[in-house]
Protein backbone atom coordinates (compact mmCIF):
# COMPACT_ATOMS: atom_id res chain seq x y z
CA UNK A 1 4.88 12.00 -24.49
CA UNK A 2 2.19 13.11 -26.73
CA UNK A 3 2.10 9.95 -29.75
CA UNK A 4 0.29 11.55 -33.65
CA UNK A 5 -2.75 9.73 -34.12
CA UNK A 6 -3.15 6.66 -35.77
CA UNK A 7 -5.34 6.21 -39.29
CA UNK A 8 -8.73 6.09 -38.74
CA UNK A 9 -8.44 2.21 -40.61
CA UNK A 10 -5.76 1.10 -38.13
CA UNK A 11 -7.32 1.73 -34.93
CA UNK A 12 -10.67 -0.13 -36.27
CA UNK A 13 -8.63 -3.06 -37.36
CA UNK A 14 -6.76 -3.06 -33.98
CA UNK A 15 -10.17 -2.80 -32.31
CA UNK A 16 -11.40 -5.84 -33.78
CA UNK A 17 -8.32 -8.14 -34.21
CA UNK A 18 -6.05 -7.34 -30.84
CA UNK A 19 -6.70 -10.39 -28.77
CA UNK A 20 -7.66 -9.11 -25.22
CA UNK A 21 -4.67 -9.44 -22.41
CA UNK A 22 -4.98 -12.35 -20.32
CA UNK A 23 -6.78 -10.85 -16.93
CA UNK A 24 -3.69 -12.37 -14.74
CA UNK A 25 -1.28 -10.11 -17.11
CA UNK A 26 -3.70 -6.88 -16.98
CA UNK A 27 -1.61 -4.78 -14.51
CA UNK A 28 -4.16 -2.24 -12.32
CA UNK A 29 -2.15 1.44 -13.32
CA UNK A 30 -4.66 3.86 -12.66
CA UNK A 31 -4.91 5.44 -9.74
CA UNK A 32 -6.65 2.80 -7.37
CA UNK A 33 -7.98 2.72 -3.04
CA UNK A 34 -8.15 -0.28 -0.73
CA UNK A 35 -12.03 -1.03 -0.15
CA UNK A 36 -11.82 -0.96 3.71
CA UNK A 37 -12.02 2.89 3.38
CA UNK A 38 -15.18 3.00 1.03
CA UNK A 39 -16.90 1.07 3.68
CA UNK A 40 -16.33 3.51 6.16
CA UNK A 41 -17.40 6.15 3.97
CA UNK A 42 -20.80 4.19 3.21
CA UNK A 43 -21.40 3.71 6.71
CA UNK A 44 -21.05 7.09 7.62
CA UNK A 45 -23.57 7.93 4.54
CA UNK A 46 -25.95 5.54 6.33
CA UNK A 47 -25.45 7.20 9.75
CA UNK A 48 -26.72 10.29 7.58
CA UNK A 49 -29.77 8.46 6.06
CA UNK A 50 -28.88 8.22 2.55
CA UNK A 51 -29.42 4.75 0.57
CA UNK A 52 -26.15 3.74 -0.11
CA UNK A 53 -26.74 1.09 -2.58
CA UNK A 54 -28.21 3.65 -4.98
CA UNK A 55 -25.61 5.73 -4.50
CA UNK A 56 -22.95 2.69 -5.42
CA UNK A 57 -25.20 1.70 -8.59
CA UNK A 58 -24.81 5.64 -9.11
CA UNK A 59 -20.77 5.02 -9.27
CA UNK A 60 -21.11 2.23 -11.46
CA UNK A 61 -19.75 0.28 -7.72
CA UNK A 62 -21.84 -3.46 -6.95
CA UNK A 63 -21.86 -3.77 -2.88
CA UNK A 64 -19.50 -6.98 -3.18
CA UNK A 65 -17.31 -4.50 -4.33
CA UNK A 66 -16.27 -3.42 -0.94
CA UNK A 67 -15.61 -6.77 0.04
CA UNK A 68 -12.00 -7.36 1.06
CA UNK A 69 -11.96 -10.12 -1.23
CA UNK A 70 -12.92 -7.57 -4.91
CA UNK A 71 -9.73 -6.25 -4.61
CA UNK A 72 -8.66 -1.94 -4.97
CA UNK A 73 -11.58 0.09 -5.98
CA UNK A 74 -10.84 2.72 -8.63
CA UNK A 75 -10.31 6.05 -7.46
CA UNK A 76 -12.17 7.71 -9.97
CA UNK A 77 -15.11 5.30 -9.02
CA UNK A 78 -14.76 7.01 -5.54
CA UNK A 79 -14.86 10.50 -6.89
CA UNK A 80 -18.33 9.35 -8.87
CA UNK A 81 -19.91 8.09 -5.36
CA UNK A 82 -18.71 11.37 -3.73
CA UNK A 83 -20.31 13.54 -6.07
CA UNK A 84 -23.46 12.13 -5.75
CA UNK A 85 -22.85 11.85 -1.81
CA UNK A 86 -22.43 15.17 -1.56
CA UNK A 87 -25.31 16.49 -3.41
CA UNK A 88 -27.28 14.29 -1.65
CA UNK A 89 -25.59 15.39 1.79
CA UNK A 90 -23.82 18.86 1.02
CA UNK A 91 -22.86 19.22 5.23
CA UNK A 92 -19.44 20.63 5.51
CA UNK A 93 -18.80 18.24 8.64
CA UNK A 94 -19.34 15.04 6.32
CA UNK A 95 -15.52 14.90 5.57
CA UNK A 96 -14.59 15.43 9.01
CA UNK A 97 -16.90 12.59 10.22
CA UNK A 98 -15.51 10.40 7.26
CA UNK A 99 -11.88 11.20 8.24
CA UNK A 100 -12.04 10.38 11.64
CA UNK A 101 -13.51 7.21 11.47
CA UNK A 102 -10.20 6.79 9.34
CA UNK A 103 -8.58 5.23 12.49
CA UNK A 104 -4.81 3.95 12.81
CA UNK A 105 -5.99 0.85 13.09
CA UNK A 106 -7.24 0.29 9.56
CA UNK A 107 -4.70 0.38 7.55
CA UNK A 108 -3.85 -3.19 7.28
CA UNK A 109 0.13 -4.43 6.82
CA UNK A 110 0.78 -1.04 5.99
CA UNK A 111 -0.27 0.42 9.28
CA UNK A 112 1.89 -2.58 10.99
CA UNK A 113 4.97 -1.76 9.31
CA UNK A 114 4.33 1.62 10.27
CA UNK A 115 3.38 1.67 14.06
CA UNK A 116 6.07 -0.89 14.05
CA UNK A 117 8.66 1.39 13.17
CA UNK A 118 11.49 2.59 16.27
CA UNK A 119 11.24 6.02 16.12
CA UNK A 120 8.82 8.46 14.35
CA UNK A 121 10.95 9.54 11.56
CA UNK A 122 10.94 5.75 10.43
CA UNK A 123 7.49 5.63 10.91
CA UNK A 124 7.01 8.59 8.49
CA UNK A 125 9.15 7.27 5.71
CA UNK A 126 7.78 3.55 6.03
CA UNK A 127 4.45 5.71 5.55
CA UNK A 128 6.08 7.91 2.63
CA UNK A 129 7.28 4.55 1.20
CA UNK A 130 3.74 2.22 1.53
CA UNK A 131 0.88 4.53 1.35
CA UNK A 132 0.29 3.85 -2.42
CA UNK A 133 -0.76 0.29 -1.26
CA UNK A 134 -3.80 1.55 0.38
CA UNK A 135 -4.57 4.36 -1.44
CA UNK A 136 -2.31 5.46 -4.63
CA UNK A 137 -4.81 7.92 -5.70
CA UNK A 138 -2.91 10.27 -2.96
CA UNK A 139 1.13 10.84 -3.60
CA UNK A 140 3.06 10.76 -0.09
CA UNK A 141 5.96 13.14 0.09
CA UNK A 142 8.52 14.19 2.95
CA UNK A 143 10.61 17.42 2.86
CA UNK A 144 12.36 18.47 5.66
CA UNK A 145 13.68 21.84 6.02
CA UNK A 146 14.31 24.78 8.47
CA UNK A 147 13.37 22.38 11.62
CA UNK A 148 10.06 20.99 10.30
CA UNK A 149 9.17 18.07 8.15
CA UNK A 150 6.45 18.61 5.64
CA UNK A 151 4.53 15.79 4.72
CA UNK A 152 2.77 16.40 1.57
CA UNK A 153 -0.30 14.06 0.16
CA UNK A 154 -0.96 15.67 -3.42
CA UNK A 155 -3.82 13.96 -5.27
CA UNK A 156 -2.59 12.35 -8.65
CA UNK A 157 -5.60 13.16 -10.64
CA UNK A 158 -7.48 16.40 -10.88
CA UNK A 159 -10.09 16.50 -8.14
CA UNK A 160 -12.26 20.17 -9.33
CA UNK A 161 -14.83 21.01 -6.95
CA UNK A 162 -14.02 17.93 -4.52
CA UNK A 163 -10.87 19.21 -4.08
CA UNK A 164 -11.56 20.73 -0.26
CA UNK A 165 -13.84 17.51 0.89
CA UNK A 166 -11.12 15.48 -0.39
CA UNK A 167 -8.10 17.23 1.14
CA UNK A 168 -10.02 17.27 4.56
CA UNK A 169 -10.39 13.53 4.26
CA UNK A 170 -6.96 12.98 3.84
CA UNK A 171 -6.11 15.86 6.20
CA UNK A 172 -7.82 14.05 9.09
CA UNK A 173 -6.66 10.62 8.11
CA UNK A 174 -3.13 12.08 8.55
CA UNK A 175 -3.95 13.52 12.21
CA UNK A 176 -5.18 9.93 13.37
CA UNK A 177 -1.80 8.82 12.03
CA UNK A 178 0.10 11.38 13.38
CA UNK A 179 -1.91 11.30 16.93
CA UNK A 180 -0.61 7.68 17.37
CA UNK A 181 2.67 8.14 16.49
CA UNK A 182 3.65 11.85 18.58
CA UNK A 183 0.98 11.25 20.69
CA UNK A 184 0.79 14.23 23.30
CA UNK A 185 2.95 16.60 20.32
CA UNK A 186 0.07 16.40 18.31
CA UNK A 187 -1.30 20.05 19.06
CA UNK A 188 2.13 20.87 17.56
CA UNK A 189 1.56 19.70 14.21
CA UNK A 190 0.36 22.13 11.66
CA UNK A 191 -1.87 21.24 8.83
CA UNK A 192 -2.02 22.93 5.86
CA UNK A 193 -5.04 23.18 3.49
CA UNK A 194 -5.57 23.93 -0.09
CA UNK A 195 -8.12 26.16 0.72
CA UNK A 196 -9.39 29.10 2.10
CA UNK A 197 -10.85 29.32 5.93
CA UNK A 198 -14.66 26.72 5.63
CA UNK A 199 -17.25 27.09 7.87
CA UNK A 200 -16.21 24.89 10.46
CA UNK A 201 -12.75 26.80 11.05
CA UNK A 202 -14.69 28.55 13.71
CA UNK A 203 -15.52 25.39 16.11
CA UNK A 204 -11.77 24.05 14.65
CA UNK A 205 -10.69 23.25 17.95
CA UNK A 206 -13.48 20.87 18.92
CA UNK A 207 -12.58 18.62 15.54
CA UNK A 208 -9.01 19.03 15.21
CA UNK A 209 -6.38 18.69 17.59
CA UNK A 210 -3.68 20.44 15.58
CA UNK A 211 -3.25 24.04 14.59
CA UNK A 212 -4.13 24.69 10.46
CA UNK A 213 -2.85 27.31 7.75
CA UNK A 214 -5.42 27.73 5.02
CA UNK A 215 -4.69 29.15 1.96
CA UNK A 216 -1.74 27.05 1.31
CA UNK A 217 -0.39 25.80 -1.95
CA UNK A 218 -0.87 21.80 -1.46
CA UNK A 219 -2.13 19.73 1.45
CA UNK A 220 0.61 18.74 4.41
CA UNK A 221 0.85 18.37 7.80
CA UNK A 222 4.28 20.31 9.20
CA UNK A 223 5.87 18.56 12.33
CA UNK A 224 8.81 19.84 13.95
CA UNK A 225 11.59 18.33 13.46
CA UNK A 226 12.89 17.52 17.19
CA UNK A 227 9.59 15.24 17.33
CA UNK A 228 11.37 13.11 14.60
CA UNK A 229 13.66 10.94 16.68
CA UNK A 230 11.00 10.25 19.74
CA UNK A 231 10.65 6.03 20.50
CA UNK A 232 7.32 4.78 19.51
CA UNK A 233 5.94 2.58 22.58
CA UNK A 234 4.70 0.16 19.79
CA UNK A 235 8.01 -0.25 18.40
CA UNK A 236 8.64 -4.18 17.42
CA UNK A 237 11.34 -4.90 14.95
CA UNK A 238 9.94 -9.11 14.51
CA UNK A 239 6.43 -7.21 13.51
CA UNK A 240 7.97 -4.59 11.64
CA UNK A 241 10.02 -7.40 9.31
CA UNK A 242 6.95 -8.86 8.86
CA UNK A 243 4.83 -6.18 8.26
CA UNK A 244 7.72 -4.83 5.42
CA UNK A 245 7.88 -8.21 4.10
CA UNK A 246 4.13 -8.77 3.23
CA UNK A 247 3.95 -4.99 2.18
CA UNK A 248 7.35 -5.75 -0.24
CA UNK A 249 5.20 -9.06 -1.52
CA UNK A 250 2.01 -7.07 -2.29
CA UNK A 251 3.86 -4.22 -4.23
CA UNK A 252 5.72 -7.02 -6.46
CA UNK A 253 2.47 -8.81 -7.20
CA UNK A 254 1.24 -5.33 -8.64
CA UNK A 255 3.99 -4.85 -10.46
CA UNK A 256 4.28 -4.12 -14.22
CA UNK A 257 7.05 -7.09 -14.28
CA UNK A 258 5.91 -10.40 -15.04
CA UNK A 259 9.10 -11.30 -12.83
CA UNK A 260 7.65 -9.41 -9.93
CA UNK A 261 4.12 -10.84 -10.09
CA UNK A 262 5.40 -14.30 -10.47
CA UNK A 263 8.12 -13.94 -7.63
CA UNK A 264 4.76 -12.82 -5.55
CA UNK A 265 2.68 -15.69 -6.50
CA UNK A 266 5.71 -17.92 -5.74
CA UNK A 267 6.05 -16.53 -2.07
CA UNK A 268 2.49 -16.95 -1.70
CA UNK A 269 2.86 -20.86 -1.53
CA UNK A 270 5.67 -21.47 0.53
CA UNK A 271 6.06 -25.01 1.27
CA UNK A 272 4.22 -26.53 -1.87
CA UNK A 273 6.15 -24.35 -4.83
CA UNK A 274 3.90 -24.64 -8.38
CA UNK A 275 5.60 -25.92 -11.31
CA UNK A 276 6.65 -23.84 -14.16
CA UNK A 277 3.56 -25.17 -16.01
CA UNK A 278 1.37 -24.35 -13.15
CA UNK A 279 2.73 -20.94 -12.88
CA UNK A 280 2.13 -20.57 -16.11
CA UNK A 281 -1.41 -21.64 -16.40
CA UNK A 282 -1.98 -19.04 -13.21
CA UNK A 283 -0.88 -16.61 -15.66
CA UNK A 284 -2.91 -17.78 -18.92
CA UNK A 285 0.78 -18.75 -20.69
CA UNK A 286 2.08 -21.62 -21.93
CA UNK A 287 5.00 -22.53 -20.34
CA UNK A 288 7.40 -21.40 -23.49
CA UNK A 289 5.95 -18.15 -23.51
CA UNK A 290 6.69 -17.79 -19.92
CA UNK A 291 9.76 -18.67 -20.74
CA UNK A 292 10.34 -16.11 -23.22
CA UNK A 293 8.50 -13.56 -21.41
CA UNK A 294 10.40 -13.51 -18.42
CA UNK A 295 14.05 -13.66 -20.59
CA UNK A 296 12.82 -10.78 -22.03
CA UNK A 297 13.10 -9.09 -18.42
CA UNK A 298 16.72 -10.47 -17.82
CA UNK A 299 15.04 -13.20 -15.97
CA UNK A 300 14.40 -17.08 -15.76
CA UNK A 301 12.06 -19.64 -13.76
CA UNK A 302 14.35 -21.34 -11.80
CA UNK A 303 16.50 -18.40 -10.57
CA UNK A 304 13.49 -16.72 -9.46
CA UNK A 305 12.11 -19.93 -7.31
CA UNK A 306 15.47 -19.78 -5.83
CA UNK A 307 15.82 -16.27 -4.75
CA UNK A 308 12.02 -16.91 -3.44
CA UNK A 309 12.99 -19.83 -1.61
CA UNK A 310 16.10 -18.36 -0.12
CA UNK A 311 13.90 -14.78 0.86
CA UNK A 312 11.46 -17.07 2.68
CA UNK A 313 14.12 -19.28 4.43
CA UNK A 314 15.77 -16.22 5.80
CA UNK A 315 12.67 -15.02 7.10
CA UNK A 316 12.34 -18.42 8.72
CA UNK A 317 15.87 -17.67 10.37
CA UNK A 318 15.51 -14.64 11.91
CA UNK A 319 11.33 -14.55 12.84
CA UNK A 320 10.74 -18.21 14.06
CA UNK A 321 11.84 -21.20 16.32
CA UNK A 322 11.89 -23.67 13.13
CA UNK A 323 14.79 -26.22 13.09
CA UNK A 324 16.96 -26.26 9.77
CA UNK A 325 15.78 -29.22 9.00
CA UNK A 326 12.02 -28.03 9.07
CA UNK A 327 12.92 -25.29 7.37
CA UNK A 328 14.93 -26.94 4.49
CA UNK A 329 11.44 -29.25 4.06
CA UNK A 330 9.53 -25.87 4.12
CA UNK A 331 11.87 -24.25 1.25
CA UNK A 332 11.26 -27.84 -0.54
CA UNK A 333 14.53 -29.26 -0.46
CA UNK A 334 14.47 -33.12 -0.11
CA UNK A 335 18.07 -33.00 1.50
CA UNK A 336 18.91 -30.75 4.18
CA UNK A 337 22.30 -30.44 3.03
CA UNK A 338 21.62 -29.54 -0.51
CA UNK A 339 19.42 -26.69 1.38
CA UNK A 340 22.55 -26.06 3.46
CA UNK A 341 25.24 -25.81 0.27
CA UNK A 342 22.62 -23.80 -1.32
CA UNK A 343 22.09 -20.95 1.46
CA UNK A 344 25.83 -20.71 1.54
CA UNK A 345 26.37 -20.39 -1.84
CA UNK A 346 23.68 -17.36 -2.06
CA UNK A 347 24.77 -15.96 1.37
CA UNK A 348 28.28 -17.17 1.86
CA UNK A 349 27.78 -18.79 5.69
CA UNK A 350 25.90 -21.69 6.87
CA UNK A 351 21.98 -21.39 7.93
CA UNK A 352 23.18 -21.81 11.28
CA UNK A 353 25.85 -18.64 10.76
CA UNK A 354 22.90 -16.29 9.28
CA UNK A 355 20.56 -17.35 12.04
CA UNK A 356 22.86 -16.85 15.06
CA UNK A 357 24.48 -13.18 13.51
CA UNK A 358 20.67 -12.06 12.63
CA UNK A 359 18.98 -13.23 15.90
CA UNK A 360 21.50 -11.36 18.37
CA UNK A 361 21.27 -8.07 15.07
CA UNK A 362 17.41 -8.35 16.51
CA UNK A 363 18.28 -8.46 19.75
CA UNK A 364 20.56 -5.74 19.83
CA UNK A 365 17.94 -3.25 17.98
């Protein structure tokens, strides 16, 4: 929606009288990559011989930056360090070699809840569903039609004449994916590029184990459908819940919802919940604005400390050997039976009930 300008006076007084957003409420919306990636791509750029750190300073990127500790890395700061990486190092091959050190293994929860999955299809909507947590610079989407699946990964920003070193990163990220996951079907998989024939089409075949269209209107990777229901040897529904559950915890905590970043922050301490005023010093409130704040979104404290509690102690159920009494003290109740009347009041059967019907659901998957 395209807003008329505001007077010239306005936006200077706004400018200089707007009190800046408290940094815990500043919610990250551009288009944003997990750091473990950038550190492959630097140490391939070293492999090359090109100084890294200038190239970061370049990109406006400090080397704790990469650390797993600073947090998603713009994507636009990627583009910058690209651009200069590639001037520096304009061999066609560089995106290959960047892609393919791209391994399945890398990919943190997300890559869990993936590999985790039963059958492939799951896999590849658990991957349409997370990818933005690793990388949201790149949209995920599945189509399936005419006995294929298309999995398309558009870029959400304009990428101009990084567009082909770009899509061949991705493109290759996808076929270490997709190699762990079909396994021998991979040379069945088509990818589709963005772009016409490059130089290294020629020697394809010693890069790429899967046939490619050029010339096509987005990046995708086309898998035949009958691949879609294969088991994955990996499959492990206990990992997979956990996997989901930490990758459901780190999408609310970068949510635009005060609600959702404080039900993430809750989760994050099981055992030892904060305070209302604690919370709300995390989140540079007072504890009436928090108040206020979160009834504006329909919500309040105390219901969402409950349906934290009650998320983890289901958890605890179904994924571990706790007794309910150790679990009751873990939740924070006192009194095991207050712990007990409140489970059945949000689930409508005892702990014991909900652990006995969930543990022999598991067993039966």
């Amino acid at each position: 929606m395209n807003l008329p300008a505001a007077p010239t006076a306005t936006i200077a007084r706004t400018a200089t009288t707007a009190p800046a957003a408290p940094a815990a409420l500043r919610v990250r919306q551009a288009p944003s990559i997990h750091p473990v990636y950038v550190r492959l791509l630097c140490n391939t750029l070293r492999k090359r011989g090109l100084a890294v750190e200038a190239l970061l300073a370049g990109a406006g990127l400090a080397p704790d930056a990469l650390s797993e500790a600073a947090g998603p890395i713009l994507f636009s700061q990627l583009l910058a360090l690209l651009r200069l990486a590639v001037r520096q190092c304009p061999d066609p091959l560089l995106s290959i070699e960047w892609g393919r050190r791209i391994r399945a293994n890398v990919h943190g929860n997300v890559g869990n809840a993936i590999f985790s999955c039963n059958t492939v299809r799951q896999a590849l909507r658990t991957a349409e569903m997370l990818a933005s947590l690793r990388c949201s610079g790149i949209r995920v989407t599945l189509r399936e039609a005419g006995g294929f699946v298309r999995m398309e990964l558009v870029p959400v920003v304009p990428l101009y004449e990084l567009d082909e070193f770009v899509s061949t990163v991705v493109a290759f990220t996808a076929i270490e994916v997709l190699r762990g996951l079909v396994s021998g079907g991979i040379g069945r998989v088509c990818i589709e590029y963005p772009f016409s024939a490059p130089a290294w089409e020629a020697e394809r075949a010693a890069h790429c184990p899967c046939d490619a269209q050029f010339d096509a209107p987005m990046l995708a990777a086309r898998i035949p459908a009958d691949l879609l229901e294969r088991e994955l040897p990996t499959a492990d529904a206990h990992a997979h819940a956990l996997a989901m559950r930490q990758c459901q915890l780190d999408m609310r905590a970068g949510s635009a919802h005060l609600s959702e970043r404080v039900a993430a922050w809750l989760a994050g301490h099981a055992g030892a919940y904060p305070t209302l005023d604690q919370v709300a010093a995390h989140f540079c409130l007072s504890p009436r604005t928090l108040r206020r704040m979160l009834q504006q979104e329909g919500q309040q404290y105390q219901k969402i400390l409950d349906q934290v509690r009650m998320d983890a102690t289901r958890l605890l159920l179904t994924q571990s050997a706790l007794s309910i009494d150790e679990i009751a003290a873990h939740a924070g109740y006192s009194d095991t039976s207050n712990f007990i009347r409140a489970f059945r009041r949000h689930h409508q059967q005892t702990p014991r009930q909900f652990r006995d019907a969930g543990g022999a659901a598991l067993h039966s998957e």
